[in-house]
Protein backbone atom coordinates (compact mmCIF):
# COMPACT_ATOMS: atom_id res chain seq x y z
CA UNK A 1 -16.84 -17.00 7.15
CA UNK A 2 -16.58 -17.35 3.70
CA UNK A 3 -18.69 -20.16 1.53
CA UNK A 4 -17.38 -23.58 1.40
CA UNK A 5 -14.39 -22.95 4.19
CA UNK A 6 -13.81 -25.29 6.79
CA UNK A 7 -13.60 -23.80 10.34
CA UNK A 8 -10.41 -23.17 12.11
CA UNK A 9 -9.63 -23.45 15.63
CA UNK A 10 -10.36 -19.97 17.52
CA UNK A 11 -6.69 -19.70 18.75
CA UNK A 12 -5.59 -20.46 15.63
CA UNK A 13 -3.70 -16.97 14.42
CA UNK A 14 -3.47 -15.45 10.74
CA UNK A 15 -0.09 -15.20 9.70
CA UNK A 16 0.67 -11.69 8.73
CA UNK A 17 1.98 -10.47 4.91
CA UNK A 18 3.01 -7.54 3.49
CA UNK A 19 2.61 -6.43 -0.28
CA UNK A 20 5.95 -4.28 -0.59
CA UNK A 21 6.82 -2.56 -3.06
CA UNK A 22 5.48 1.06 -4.45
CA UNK A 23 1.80 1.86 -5.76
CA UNK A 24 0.48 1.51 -9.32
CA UNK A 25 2.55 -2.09 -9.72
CA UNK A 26 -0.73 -3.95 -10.14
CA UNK A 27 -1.33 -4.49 -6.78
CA UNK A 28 -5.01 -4.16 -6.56
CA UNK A 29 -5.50 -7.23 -9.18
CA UNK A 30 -3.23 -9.71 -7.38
CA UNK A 31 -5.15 -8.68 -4.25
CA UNK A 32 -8.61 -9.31 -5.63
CA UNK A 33 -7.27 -12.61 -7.53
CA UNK A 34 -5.63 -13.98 -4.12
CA UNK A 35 -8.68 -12.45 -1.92
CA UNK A 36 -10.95 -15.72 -3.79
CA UNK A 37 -9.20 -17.97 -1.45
CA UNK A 38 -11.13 -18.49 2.18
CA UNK A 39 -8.25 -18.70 3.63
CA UNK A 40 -6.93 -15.33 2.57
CA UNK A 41 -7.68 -11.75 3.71
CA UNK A 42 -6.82 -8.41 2.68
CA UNK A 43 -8.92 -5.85 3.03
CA UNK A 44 -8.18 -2.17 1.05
CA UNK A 45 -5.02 -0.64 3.23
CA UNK A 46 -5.38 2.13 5.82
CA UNK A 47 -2.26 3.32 3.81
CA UNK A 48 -1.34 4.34 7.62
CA UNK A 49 2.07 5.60 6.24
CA UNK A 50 0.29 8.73 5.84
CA UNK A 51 -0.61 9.11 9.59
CA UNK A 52 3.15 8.41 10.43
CA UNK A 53 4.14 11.89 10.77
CA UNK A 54 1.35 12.53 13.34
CA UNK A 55 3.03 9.89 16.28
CA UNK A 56 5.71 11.44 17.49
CA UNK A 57 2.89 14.51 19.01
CA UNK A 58 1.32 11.91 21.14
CA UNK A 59 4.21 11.87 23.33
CA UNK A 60 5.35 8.84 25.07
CA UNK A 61 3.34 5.64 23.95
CA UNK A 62 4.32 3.98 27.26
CA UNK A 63 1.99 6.51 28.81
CA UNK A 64 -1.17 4.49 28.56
CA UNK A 65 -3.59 7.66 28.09
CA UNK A 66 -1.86 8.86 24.85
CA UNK A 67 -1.64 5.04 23.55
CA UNK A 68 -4.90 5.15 24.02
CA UNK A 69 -5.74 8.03 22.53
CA UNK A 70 -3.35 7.09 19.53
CA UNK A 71 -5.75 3.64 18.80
CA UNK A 72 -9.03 5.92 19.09
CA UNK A 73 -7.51 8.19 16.27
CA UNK A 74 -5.92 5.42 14.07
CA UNK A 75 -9.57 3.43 14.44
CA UNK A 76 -11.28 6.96 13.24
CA UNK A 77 -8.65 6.41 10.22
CA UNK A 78 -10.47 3.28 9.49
CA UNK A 79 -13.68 4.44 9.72
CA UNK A 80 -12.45 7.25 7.13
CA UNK A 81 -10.77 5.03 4.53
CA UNK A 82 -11.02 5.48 1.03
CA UNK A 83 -13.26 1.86 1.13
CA UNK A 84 -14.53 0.46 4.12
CA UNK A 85 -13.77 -2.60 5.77
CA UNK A 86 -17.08 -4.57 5.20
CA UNK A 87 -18.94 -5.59 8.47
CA UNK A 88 -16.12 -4.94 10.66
CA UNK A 89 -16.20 -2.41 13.75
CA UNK A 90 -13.47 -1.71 16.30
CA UNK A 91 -13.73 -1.49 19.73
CA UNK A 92 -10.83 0.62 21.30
CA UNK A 93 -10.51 -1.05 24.58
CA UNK A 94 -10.68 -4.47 23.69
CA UNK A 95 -7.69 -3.48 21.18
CA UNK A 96 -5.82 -1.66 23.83
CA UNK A 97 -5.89 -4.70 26.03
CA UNK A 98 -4.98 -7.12 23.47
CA UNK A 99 -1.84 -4.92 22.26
CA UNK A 100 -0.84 -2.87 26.24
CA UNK A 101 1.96 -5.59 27.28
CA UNK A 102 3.07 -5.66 23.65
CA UNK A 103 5.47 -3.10 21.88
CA UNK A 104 4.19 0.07 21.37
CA UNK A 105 3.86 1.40 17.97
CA UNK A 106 1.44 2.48 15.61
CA UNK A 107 2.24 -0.63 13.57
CA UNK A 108 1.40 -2.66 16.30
CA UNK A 109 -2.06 -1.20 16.39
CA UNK A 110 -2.88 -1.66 12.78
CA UNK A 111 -1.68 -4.96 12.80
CA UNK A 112 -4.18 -5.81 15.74
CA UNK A 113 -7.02 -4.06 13.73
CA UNK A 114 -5.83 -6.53 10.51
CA UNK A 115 -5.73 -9.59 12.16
CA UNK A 116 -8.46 -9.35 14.80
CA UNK A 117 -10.48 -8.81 11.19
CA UNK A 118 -8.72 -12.03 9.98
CA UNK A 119 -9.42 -14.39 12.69
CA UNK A 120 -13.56 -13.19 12.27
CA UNK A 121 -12.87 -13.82 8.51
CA UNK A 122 -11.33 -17.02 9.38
CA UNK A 123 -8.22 -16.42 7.46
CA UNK A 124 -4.82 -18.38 7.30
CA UNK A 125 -2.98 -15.40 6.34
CA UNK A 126 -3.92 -11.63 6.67
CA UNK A 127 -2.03 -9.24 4.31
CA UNK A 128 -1.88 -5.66 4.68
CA UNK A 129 -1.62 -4.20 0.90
CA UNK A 130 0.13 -1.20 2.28
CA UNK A 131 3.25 -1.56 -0.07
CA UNK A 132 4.64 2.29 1.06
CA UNK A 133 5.17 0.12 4.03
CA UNK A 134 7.94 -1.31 2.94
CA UNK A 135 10.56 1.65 4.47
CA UNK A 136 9.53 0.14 7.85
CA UNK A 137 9.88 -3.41 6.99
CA UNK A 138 11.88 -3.99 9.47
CA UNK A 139 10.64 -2.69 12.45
CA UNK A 140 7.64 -4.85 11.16
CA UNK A 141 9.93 -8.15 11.19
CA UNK A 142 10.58 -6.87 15.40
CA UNK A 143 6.77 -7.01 16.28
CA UNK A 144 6.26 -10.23 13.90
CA UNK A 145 8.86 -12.58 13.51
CA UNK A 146 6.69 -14.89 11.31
CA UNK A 147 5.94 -11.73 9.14
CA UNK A 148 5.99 -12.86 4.86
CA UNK A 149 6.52 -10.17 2.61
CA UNK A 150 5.06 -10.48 -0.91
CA UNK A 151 7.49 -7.86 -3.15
CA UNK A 152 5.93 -7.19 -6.58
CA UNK A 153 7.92 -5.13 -8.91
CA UNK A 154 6.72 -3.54 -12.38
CA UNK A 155 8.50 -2.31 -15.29
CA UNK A 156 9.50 1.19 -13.83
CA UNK A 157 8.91 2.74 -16.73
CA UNK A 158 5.12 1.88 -16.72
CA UNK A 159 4.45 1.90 -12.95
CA UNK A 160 6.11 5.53 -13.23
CA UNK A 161 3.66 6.67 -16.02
CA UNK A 162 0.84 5.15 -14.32
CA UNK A 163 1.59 6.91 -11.19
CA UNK A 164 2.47 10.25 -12.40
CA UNK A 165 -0.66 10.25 -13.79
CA UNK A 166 -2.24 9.55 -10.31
CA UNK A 167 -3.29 12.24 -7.61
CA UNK A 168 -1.77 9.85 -4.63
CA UNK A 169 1.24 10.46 -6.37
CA UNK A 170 3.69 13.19 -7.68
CA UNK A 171 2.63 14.91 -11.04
CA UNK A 172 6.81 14.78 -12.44
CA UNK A 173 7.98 11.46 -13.72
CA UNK A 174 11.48 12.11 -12.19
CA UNK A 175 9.96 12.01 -8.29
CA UNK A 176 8.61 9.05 -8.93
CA UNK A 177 11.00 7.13 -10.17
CA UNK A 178 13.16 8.10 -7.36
CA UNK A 179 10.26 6.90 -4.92
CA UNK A 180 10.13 3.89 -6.97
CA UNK A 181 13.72 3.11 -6.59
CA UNK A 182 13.55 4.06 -2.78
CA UNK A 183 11.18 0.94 -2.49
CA UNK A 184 13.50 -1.43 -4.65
CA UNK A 185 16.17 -0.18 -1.98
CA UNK A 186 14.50 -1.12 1.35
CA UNK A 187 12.72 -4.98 -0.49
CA UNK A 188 16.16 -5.93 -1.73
CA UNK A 189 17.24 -5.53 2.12
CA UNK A 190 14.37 -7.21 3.31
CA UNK A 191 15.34 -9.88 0.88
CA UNK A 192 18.97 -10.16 1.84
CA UNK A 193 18.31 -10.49 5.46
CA UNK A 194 14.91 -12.52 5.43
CA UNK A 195 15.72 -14.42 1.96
CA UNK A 196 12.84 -17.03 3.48
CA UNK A 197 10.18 -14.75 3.62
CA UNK A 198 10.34 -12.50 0.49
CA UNK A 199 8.76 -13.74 -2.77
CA UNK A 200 9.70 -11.48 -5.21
CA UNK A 201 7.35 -11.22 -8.74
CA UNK A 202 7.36 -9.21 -11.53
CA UNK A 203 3.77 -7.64 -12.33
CA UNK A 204 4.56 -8.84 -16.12
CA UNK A 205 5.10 -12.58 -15.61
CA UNK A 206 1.49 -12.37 -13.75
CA UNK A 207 -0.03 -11.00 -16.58
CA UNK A 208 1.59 -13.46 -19.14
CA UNK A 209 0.87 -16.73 -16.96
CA UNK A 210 -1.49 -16.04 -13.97
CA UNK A 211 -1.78 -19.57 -12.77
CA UNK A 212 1.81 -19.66 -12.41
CA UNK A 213 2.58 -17.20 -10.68
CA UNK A 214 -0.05 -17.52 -8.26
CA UNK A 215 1.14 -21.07 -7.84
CA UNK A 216 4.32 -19.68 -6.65
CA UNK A 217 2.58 -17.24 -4.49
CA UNK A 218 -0.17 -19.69 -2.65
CA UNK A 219 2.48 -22.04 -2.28
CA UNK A 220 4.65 -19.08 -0.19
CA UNK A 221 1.56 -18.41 1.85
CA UNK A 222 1.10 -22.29 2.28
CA UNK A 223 -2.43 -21.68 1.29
CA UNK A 224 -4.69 -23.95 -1.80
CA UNK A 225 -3.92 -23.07 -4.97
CA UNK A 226 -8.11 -22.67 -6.27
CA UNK A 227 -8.44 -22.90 -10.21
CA UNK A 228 -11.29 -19.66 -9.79
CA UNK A 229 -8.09 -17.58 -8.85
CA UNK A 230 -6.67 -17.59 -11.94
CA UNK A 231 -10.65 -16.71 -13.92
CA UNK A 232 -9.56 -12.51 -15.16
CA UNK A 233 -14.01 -12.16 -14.34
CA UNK A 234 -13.75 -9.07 -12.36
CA UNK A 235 -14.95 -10.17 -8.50
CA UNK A 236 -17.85 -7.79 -6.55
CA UNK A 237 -15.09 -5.76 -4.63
CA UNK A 238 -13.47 -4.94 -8.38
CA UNK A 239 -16.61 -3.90 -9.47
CA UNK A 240 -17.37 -2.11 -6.62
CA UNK A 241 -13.88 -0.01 -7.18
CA UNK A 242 -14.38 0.38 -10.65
CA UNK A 243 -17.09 2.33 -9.99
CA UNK A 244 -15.57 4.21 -7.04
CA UNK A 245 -12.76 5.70 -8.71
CA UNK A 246 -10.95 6.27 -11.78
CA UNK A 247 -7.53 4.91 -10.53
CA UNK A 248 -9.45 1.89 -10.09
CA UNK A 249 -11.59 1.69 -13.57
CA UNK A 250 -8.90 -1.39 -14.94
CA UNK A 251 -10.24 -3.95 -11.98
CA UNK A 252 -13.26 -4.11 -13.44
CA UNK A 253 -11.36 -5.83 -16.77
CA UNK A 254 -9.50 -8.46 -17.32
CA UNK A 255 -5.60 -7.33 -17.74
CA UNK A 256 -4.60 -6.48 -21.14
CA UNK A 257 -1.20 -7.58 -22.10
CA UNK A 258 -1.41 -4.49 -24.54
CA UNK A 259 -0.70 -2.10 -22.09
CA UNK A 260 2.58 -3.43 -20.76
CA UNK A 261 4.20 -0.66 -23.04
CA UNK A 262 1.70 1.62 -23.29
CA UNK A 263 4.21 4.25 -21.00
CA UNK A 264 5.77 5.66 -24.34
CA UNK A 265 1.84 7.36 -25.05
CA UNK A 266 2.39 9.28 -21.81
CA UNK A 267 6.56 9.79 -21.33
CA UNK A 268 8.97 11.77 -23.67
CA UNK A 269 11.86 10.11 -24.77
CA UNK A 270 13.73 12.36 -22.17
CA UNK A 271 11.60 11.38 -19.65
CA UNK A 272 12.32 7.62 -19.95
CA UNK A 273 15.87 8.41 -19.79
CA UNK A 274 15.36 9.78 -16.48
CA UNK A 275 13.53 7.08 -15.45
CA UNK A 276 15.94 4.69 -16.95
CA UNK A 277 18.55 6.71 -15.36
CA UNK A 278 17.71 6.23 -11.80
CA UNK A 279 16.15 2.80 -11.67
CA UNK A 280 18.58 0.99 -14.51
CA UNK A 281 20.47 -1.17 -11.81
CA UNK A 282 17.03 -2.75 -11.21
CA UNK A 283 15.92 -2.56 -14.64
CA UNK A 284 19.25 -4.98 -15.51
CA UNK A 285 18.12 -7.21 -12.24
CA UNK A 286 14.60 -8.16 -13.48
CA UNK A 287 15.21 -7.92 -17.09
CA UNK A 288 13.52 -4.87 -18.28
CA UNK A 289 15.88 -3.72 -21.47
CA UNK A 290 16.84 0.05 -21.39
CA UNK A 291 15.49 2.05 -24.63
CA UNK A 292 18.03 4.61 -23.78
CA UNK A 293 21.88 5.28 -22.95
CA UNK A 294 20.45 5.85 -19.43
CA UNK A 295 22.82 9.32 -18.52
CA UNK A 296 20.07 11.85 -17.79
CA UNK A 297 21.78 14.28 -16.13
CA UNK A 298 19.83 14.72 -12.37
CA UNK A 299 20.66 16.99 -9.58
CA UNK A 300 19.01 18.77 -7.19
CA UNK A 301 18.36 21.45 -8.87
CA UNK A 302 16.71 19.31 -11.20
CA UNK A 303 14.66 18.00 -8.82
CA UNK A 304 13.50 21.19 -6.54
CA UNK A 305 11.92 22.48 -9.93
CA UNK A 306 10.00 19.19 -10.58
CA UNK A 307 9.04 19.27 -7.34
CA UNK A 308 7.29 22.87 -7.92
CA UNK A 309 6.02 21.67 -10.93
CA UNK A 310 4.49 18.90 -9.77
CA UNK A 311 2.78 20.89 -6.94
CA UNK A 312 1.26 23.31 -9.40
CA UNK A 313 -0.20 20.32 -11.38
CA UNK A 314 -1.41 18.08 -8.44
CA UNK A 315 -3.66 20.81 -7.35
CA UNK A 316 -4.87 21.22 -11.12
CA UNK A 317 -5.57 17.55 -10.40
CA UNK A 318 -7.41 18.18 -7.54
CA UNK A 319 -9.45 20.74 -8.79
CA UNK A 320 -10.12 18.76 -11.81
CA UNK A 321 -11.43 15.51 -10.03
CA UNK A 322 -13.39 18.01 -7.47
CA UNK A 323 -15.38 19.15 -11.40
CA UNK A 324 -15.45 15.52 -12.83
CA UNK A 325 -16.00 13.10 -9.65
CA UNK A 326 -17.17 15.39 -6.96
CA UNK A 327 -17.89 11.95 -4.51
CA UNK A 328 -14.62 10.38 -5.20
CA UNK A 329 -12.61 14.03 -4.33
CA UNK A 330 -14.95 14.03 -1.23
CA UNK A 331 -14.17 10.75 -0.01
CA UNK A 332 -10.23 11.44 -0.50
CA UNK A 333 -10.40 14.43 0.52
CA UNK A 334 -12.33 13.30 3.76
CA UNK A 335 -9.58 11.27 4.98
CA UNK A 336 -6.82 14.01 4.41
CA UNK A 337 -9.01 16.52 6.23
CA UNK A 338 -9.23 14.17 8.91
CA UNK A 339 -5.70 13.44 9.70
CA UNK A 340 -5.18 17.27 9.32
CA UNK A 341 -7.73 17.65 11.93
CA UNK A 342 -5.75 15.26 14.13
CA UNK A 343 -2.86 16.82 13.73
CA UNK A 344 -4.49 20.14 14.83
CA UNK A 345 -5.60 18.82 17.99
CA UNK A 346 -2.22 17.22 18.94
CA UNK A 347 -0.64 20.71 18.24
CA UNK A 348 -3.37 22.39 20.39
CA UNK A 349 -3.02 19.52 22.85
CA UNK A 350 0.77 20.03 23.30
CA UNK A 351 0.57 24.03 23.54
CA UNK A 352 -1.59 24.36 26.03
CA UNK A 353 0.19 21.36 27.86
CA UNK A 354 3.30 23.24 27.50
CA UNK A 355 1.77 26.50 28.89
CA UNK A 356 0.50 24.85 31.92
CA UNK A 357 3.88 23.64 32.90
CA UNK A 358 5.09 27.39 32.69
């Protein structure tokens, strides 16, 4: 329990939030400013969108074995994320009897893991900073139906730069904007459907008036607004990421206005039209004026030979950040050897499965 916090009742539950949206949008900072409240949790994400493609080899999730074996594996995920969960530790069958009578999905196993680290945290809301999430937002609104989602959106033309220049990401400007606007795509249905339980804020207007717009965003969560939250002094966990990682250096400072246009030091002038291209309906919506006429020509052609190009330069990436940071390409690199691992075994699994049968 966290200094200064009043206890809750032990059946009290956390109500559950998503952070929607894409990557590189500032996401991190709004985190560590809201994670100075007791009553709010959010630990670093599992980011379990990246185990997705692994489920559908563990057969039927009604059969209790591979559910099972499904919540060992996504706990081992835990235990091999980027940053650790600090002093938490799962124990498999207690979350396969909270979660057996419930339905079964992958989701609902993370989200068992979240809040059963909530309720020892003594949280009033628990939210999962997974924004990739998002494309399943509404499967998540079936399993939760008091589910909030928190949809921060960023100048695409500087969340683009900033993640083309980051190895979770593609290396080509033109993929991610097209990932970016895939995100806009599935909040603003999330918003039309759920209109109650979508807050919607641009990274920008945080930056120019924190108190503000945390104001708006404590008062969603119907959590206290604490003056410390809106105090830019990094917090431990910042510093602890700062020193981590490069793609997490900035926590460690307070935000600098400054940089809100600092894309055109890293994007051509044709590259910004693309950008502007694809995401200029949203661009209009939140008020980000276009620099350009916005008619990039894209097709797929276009976009195969990004996508080789982008290839070719993540694994320059790679190789670079093994030379420069050999810990922080060890500790990625852990966690996508891992699920590779996994998916070895559940290809093994099945074959020999399969060749018994015959």
């Amino acid at each position: 329990m966290k200094a200064n916090q009043k206890p809750r009742f032990a059946t009290d539950l956390p109500r559950p939030a998503l952070m929607i949206g894409r990557r590189r949008c500032g996401s991190h900072f709004i985190r560590l400013t809201l994670g100075k409240s007791p009553e709010f949790y959010s630990p670093y994400p599992l980011h379990i969108i990246d185990f997705l493609p692994l489920v559908p080899l563990y057969g039927n999730l009604n059969n209790d074995d591979n559910y099972f074996q499904l919540i060992l594996d996504v706990i081992g995920l835990h235990n091999m994320n980027v940053v650790r969960w600090p002093a938490i530790s799962f124990e498999p069958i207690s979350i396969f009897d909270a979660i057996k009578t419930k339905p079964r999905s992958v989701h609902t196993i993370t989200w068992e893991m979240l809040l059963q680290a909530g309720r020892i945290h003594n949280a009033a809301v628990v939210m999962d900073k997974s924004l990739d999430t998002v494309l399943y937002g509404e499967e998540l609104t079936k399993l939760m139906d008091n589910i909030l989602f928190l949809h921060v959106i960023r100048d695409p033309r500087a969340q683009v730069a900033s993640m083309t220049r980051a190895i979770i990401h593609d290396f080509e400007p033109a993929l991610n904007a097209i990932s970016w606007k895939e995100a806009q795509d599935a909040a603003e249905q999330l918003a039309e459907k759920y209109s109650g339980r979508v807050l919607t804020i641009r990274y920008e207007d945080f930056l120019n008036d924190i108190e503000t717009t945390v104001r708006k965003i404590t008062s969603f969560f119907n959590i206290k607004f604490l003056p410390e939250m809106v105090d830019t002094k990094a917090s431990d966990e910042a510093k602890r990421l700062a020193k981590q990682s490069a793609l997490w250096e900035s926590n460690a400072k307070p935000p600098d206005l400054s940089n809100i246009a600092k894309y055109r030091e890293f994007l051509t002038p044709e590259q910004i039209e693309q950008i502007e291209t694809i995401c200029g309906d949203y661009m209009d919506r939140y008020n980000y004026k276009r620099e350009t006429k916005a008619a990039a020509f894209i097709n797929d052609e276009i976009i195969a030979q990004a996508k080789q190009r982008s290839d070719v330069r993540k694994q320059i990436a790679w190789n670079k950040l093994k030379n420069d940071n050999i810990r922080d390409y060890q500790t990625r690199k852990q966690r996508a050897w891992y699920i590779a691992a996994v998916r070895q075994r559940l290809l093994e699994e099945s074959t020999t499965t399969e060749q018994k049968r015959r």
